[in-house]
Protein backbone atom coordinates (compact mmCIF):
# COMPACT_ATOMS: atom_id res chain seq x y z
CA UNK A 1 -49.31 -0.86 60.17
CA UNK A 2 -51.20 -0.80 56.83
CA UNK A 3 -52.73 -3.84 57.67
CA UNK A 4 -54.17 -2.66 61.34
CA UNK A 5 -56.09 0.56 59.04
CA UNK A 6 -57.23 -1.76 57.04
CA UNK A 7 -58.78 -4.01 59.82
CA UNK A 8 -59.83 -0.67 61.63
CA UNK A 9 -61.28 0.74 58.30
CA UNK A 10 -63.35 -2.78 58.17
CA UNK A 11 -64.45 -2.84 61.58
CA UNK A 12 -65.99 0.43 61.78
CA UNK A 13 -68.06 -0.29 58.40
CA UNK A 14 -69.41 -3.26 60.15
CA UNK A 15 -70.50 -1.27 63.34
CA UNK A 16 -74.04 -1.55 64.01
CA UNK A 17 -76.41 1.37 65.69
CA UNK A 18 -77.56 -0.37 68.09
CA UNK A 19 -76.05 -1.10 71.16
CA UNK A 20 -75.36 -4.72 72.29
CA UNK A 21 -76.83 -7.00 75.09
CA UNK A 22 -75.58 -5.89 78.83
CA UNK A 23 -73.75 -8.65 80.57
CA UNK A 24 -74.80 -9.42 83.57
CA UNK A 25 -72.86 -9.07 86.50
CA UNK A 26 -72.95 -12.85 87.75
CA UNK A 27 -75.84 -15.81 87.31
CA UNK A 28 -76.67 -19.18 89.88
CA UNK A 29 -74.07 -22.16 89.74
CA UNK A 30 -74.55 -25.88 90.36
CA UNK A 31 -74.34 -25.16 93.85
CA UNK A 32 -76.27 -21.85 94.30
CA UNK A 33 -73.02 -19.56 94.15
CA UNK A 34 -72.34 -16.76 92.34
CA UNK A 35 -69.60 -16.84 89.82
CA UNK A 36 -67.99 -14.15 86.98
CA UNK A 37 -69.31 -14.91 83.51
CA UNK A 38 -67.21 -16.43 81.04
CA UNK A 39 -67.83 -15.45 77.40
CA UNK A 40 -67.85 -18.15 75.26
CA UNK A 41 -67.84 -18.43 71.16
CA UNK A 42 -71.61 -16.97 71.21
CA UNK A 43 -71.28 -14.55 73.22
CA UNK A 44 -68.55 -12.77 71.55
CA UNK A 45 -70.07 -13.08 68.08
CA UNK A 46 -73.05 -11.65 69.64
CA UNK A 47 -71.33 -8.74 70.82
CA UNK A 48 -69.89 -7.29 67.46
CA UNK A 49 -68.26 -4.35 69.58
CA UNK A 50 -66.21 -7.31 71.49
CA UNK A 51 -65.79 -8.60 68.57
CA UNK A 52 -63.91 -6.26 66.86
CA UNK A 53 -62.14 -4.77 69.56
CA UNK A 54 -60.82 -7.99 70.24
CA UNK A 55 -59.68 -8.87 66.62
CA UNK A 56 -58.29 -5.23 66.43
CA UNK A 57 -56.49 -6.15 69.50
CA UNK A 58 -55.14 -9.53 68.03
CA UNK A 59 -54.28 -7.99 64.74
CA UNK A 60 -52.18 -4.78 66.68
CA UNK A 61 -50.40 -7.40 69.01
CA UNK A 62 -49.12 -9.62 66.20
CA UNK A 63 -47.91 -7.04 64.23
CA UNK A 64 -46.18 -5.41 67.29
CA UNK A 65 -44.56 -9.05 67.52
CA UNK A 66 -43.46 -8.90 63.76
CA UNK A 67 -41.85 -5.08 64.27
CA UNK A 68 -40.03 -6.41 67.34
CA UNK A 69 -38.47 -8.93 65.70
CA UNK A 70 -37.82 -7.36 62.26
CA UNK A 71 -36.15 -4.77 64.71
CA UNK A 72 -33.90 -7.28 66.90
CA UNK A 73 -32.84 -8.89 63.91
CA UNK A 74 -31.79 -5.54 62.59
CA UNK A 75 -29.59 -4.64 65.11
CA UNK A 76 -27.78 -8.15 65.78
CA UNK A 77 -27.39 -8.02 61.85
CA UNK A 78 -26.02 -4.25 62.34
CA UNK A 79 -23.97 -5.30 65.40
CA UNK A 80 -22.56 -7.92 63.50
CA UNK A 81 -21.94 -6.21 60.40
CA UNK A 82 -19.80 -3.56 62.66
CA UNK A 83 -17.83 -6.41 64.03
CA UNK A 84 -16.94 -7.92 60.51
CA UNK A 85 -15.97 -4.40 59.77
CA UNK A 86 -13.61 -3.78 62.19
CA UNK A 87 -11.89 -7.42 61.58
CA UNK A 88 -11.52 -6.20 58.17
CA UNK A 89 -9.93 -3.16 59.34
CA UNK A 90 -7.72 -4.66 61.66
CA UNK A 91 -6.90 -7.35 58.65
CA UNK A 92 -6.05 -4.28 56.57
CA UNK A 93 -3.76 -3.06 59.14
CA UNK A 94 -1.38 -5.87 59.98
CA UNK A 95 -0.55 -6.47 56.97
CA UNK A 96 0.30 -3.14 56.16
CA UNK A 97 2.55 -3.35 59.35
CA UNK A 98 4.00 -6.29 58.78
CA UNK A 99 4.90 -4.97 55.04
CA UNK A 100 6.33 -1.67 55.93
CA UNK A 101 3.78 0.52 54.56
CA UNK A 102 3.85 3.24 57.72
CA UNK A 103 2.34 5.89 55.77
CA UNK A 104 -0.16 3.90 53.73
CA UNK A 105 -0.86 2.43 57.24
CA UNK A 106 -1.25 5.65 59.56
CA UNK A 107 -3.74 7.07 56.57
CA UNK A 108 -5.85 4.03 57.14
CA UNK A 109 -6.49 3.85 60.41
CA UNK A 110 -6.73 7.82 60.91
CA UNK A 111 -10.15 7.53 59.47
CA UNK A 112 -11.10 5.76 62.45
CA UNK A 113 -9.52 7.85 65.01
CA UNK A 114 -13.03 8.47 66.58
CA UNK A 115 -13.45 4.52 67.33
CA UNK A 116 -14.18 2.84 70.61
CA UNK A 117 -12.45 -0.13 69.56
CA UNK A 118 -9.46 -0.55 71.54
CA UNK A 119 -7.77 -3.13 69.30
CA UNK A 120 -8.21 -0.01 66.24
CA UNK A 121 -6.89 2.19 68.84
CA UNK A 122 -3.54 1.02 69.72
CA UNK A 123 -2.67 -0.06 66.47
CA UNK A 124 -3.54 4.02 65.58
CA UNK A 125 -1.27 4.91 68.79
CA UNK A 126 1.52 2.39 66.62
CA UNK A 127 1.41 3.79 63.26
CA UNK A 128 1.35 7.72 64.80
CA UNK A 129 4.61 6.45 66.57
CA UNK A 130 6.02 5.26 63.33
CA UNK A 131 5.23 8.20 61.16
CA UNK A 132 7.05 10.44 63.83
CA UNK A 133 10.40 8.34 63.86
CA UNK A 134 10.74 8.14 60.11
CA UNK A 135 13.46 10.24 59.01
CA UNK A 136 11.23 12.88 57.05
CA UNK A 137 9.28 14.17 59.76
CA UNK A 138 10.17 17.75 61.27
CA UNK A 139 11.01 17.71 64.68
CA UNK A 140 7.55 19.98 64.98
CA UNK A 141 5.52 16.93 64.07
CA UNK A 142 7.14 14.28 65.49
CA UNK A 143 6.12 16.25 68.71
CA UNK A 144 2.58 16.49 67.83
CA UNK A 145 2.23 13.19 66.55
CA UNK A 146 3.96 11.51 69.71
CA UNK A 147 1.41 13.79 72.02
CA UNK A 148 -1.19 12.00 69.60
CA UNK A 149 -0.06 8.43 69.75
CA UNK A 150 -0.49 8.90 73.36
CA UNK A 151 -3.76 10.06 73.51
CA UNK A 152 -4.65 7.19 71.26
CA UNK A 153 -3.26 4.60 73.67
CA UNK A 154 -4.74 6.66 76.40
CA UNK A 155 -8.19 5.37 74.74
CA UNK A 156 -7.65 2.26 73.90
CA UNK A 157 -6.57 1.24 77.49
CA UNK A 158 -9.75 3.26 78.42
CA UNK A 159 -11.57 1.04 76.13
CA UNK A 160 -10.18 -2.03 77.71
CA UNK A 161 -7.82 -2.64 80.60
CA UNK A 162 -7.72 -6.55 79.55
CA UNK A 163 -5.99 -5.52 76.31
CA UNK A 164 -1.84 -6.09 77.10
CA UNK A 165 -0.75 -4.29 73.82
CA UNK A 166 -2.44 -1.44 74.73
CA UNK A 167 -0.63 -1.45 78.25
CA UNK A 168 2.40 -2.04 76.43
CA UNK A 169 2.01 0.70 73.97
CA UNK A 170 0.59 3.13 76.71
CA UNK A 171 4.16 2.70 78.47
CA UNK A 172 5.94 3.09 75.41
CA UNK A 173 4.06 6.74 74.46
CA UNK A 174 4.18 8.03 77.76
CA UNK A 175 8.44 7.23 77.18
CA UNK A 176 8.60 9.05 74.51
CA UNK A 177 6.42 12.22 75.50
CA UNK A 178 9.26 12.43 78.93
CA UNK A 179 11.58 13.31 76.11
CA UNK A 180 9.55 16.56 76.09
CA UNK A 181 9.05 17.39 79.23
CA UNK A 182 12.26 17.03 81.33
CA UNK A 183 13.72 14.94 84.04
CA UNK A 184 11.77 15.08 86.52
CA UNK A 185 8.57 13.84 84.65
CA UNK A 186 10.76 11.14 82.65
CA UNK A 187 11.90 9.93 86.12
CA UNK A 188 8.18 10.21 87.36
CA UNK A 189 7.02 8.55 84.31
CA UNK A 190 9.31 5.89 85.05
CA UNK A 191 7.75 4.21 87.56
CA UNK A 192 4.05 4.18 85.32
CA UNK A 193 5.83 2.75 82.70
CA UNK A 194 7.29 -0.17 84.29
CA UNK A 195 3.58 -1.01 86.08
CA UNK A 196 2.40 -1.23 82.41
CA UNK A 197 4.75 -3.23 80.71
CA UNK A 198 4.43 -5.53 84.26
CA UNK A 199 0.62 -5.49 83.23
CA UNK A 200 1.53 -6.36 79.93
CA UNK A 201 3.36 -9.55 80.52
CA UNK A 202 0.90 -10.38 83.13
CA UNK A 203 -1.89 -10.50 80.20
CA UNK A 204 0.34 -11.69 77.65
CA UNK A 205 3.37 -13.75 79.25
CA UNK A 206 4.00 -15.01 75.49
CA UNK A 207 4.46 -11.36 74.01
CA UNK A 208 8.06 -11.26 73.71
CA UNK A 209 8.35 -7.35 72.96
CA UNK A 210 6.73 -6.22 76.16
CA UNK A 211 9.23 -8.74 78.32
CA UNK A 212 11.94 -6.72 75.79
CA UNK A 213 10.84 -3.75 76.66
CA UNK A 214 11.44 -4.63 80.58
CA UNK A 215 14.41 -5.53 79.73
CA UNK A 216 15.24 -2.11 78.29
CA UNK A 217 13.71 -0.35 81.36
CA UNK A 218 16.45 -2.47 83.41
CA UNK A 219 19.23 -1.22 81.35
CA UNK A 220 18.09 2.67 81.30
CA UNK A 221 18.30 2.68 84.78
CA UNK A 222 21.42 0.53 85.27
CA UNK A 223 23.44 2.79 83.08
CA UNK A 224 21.94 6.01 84.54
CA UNK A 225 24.91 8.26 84.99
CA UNK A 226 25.95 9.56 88.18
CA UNK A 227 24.39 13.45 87.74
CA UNK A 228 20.71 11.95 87.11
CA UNK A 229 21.11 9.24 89.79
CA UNK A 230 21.18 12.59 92.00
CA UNK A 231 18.48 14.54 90.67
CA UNK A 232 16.35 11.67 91.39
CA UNK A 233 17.97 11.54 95.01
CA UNK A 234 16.48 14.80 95.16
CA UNK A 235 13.19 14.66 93.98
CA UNK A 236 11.98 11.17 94.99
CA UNK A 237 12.56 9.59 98.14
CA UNK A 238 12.99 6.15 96.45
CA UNK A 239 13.75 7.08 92.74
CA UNK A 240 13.35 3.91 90.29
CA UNK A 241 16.73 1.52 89.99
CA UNK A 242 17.87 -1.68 88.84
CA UNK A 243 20.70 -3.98 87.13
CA UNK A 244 22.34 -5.20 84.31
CA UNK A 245 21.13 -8.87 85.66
CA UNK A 246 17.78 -7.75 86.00
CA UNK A 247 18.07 -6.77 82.31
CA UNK A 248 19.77 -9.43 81.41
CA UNK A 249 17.40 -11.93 82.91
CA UNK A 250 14.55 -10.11 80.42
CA UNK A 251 15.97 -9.99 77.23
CA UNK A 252 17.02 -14.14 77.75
CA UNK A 253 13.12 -14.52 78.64
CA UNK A 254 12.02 -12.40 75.72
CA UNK A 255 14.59 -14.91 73.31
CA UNK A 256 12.99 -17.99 75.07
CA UNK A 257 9.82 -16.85 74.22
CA UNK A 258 10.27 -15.79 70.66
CA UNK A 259 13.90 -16.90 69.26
CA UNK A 260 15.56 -14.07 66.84
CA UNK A 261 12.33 -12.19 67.22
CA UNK A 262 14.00 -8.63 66.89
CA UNK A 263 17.74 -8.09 65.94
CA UNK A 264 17.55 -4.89 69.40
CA UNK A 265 17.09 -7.74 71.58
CA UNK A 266 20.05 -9.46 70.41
CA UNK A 267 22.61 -6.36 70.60
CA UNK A 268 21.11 -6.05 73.66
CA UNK A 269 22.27 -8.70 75.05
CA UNK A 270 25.59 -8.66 73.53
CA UNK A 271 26.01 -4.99 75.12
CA UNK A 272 24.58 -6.22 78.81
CA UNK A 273 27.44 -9.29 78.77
CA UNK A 274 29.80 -6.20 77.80
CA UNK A 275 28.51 -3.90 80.72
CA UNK A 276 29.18 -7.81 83.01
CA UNK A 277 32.70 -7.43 81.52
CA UNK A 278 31.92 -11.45 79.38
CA UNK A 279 33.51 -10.95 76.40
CA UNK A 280 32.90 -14.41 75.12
CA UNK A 281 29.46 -14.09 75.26
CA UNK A 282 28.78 -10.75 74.21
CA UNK A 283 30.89 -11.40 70.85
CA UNK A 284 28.22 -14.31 70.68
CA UNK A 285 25.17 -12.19 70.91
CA UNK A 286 26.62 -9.23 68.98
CA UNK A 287 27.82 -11.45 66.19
CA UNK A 288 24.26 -12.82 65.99
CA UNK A 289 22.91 -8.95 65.74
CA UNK A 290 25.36 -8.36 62.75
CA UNK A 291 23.87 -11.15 60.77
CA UNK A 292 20.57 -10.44 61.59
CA UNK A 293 18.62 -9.97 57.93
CA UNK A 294 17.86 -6.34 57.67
CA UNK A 295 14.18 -6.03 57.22
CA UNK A 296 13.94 -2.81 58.23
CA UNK A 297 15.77 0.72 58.80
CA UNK A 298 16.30 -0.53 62.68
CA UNK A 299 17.53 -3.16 61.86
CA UNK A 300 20.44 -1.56 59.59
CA UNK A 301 21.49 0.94 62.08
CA UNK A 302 21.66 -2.09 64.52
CA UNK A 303 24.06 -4.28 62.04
CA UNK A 304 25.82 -1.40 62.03
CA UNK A 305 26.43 -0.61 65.82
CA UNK A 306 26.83 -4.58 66.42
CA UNK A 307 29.64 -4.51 63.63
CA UNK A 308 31.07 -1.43 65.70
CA UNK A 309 31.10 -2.70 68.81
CA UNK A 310 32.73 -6.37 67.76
CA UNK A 311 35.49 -3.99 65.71
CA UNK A 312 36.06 -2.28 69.13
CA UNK A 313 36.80 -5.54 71.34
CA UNK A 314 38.95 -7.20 68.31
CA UNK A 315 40.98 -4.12 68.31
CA UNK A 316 41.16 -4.65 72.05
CA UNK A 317 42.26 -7.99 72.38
C-alpha cells in the first residue's frame, strides 16, 4: 500500500494544467465504415491523465494480487499449523492412555474441551470416564463427570457421524448415565446403545472393543432377572432381549479380531460357557483370564473373580 501513495504522490506532481486532446468518437476505415478508436502507444503517452490512471490502475491491481496471495498462504499455513497441533495433541494423549496416566491425561485434554475436533473429543469423553471410576472419586463427582463424558461424546459424534469410536463411546456414556436415572430410561437407553455400538462395528469391523461391548449388551439382557424382564413387559411393547449365544458369538468375534486383547473378554467367555452349562470350556477361558498379566486395576479384580469362579467348579466336581 506504501508503494500505491507513492505512485499516487508521483502522478499528481506530474499533472499538467491543461487538459488533454478529446478523442474522437470514431474516424473512416479502409472501407468507408466507422469503427471505435483503439489507443495505441502514442496515444496514451499523449494523454498523461490516461497515463497515469492507467499505471495507478496497474500498480493497485498487482499489489491487490500480492495481498491475496500473502493472505491465502496465511491461512493454508494457519490451517495447517492447527492440524499439526491437534496431531500433537492427540500424540500426547495416547500415550498417556496407553501408560496409565488418567489424571495427567484428563488435565490435558480439558484444556481443549471447547474443540470441534471430534477425534479430541471422544478421547476427552474417555479420560472424564476414567477419572470417575478411579477409586478416589466421591460418588458426587463421578456423577458430574459421567454427565460430562457424555456431553463430550455427544459432540464429538456431532462433529462427525463417520467417527466409530465416538459411536462406541456415545453408547458407552449414555450406559453409564441410566445408572442415574432408573429403569425405565436404562431399558429405553438400551435400545440407542445397541444402534451405536452396531454403527460402530459397521465403521470399524476390526475394533475389537466395540464387537466386546455387543457382546456385553447380549449378556445384560440374557441374564436380566425375572422382576425387570416385567417392568419392561410393562413399559415397552417389545422391550430389548437376547442370548447367551448371541453373546457368545461376540466375544469369539471380538478374540478373532484381536487375540488376548482384554483379560474382560476372556472371563467373559469363560462365564457365558458357564451360563451354557460347558464346563470344559469355560475352565479354558477362565483359566486364560487368571493368567492374564495385570496391567491394570481391571485387570486385577478380573484375575481375581476368574480365580473365584475356577475355585467354585473344582470344589464342585
Amino acid at each position: 500500500m506504501a508503494l500505491a501513495v507513492r505512485l499516487w504522490r508521483s502522478l499528481r506532481l506530474g499533472r499538467s494544467g491543461a487538459p488533454g486532446p478529446r478523442l474522437p468518437t470514431g474516424a473512416a476505415g479502409s472501407r468507408g465504415q466507422c469503427v471505435p478508436w483503439r489507443l495505441g502507444g502514442s496515444e496514451v503517452m499523449g494523454n498523461p491523465g490516461v497515463f497515469k490512471r492507467s499505471l495507478l490502475f496497474s500498480a493497485l491491481s498487482y499489489l491487490g494480487f500480492e495481498t491475496y496471495q500473502i493472505i491465502s498462504q496465511a491461512a493454508v499455513f494457519h490451517a495447517a499449523a492447527k492440524v499439526f497441533r491437534v496431531e500433537e495433541i492427540l500424540e500426547q494423549a495416547d500415550y498417556l492412555y496407553e501408560s496409565g496416566e488418567t489424571e495427567k491425561l484428563y488435565q490435558l485434554l480439558t484444556q481443549y474441551k471447547e474443540s470441534e475436533d471430534a477425534e479430541l473429543l471422544w478421547r476427552l469423553a474417555r479420560a472424564s470416564r476414567d477419572i470417575a471410576q478411579l477409586s478416589g472419586t466421591s460418588e458426587e463427582e463421578k456423577k458430574l463427570l459421567v454427565y460430562e463424558a457424555l456431553e463430550y461424546a455427544k459432540r464429538a459424534l456431532e462433529k462427525n457421524e463417520s467417527s466409530f469410536a465416538a459411536h462406541k463411546w456415545y453408547a458407552i456414556c449414555i450406559s453409564d448415565v441410566g445408572d442415574y436415572e432408573g429403569i425405565k430410561a436404562k431399558i429405553a437407553n438400551a435400545y440407542i446403545i445397541k444402534e451405536h455400538f452396531e454403527k460402530a462395528i459397521e465403521l470399524n469391523p476390526k475394533d475389537a472393543t466395540s464387537i466386546h461391548l455387543m457382546g456385553i449388551w447380549c449378556y445384560t439382557f440374557a441374564e436380566m432377572p425375572w422382576y425387570q424382564r416385567r417392568i419392561a413387559k410393562m413399559l415397552f411393547a417389545t422391550p430389548p432381549s437376547s442370548t447367551y449365544e448371541e453373546a457368545l458369538g461376540y466375544f469369539h468375534r471380538a478374540e478373532q479380531v484381536d487375540p488376548n486383547f482384554y483379560s474382560k473378554n476372556l472371563l467373559l467367555l469363560g462365564k457365558t460357557y458357564l451360563k451354557l452349562h460347558n464346563k470344559k470350556l469355560a475352565a479354558l477361558w477362565l483359566t486364560k483370564a487368571k493368567d492374564y498379566p495385570a496391567h491394570t486395576e481391571e485387570d486385577k479384580q478380573i484375575q481375581i473373580e476368574a480365580a473365584q469362579l475356577l475355585t467354585a467348579f473344582s470344589d464342585k466336581n
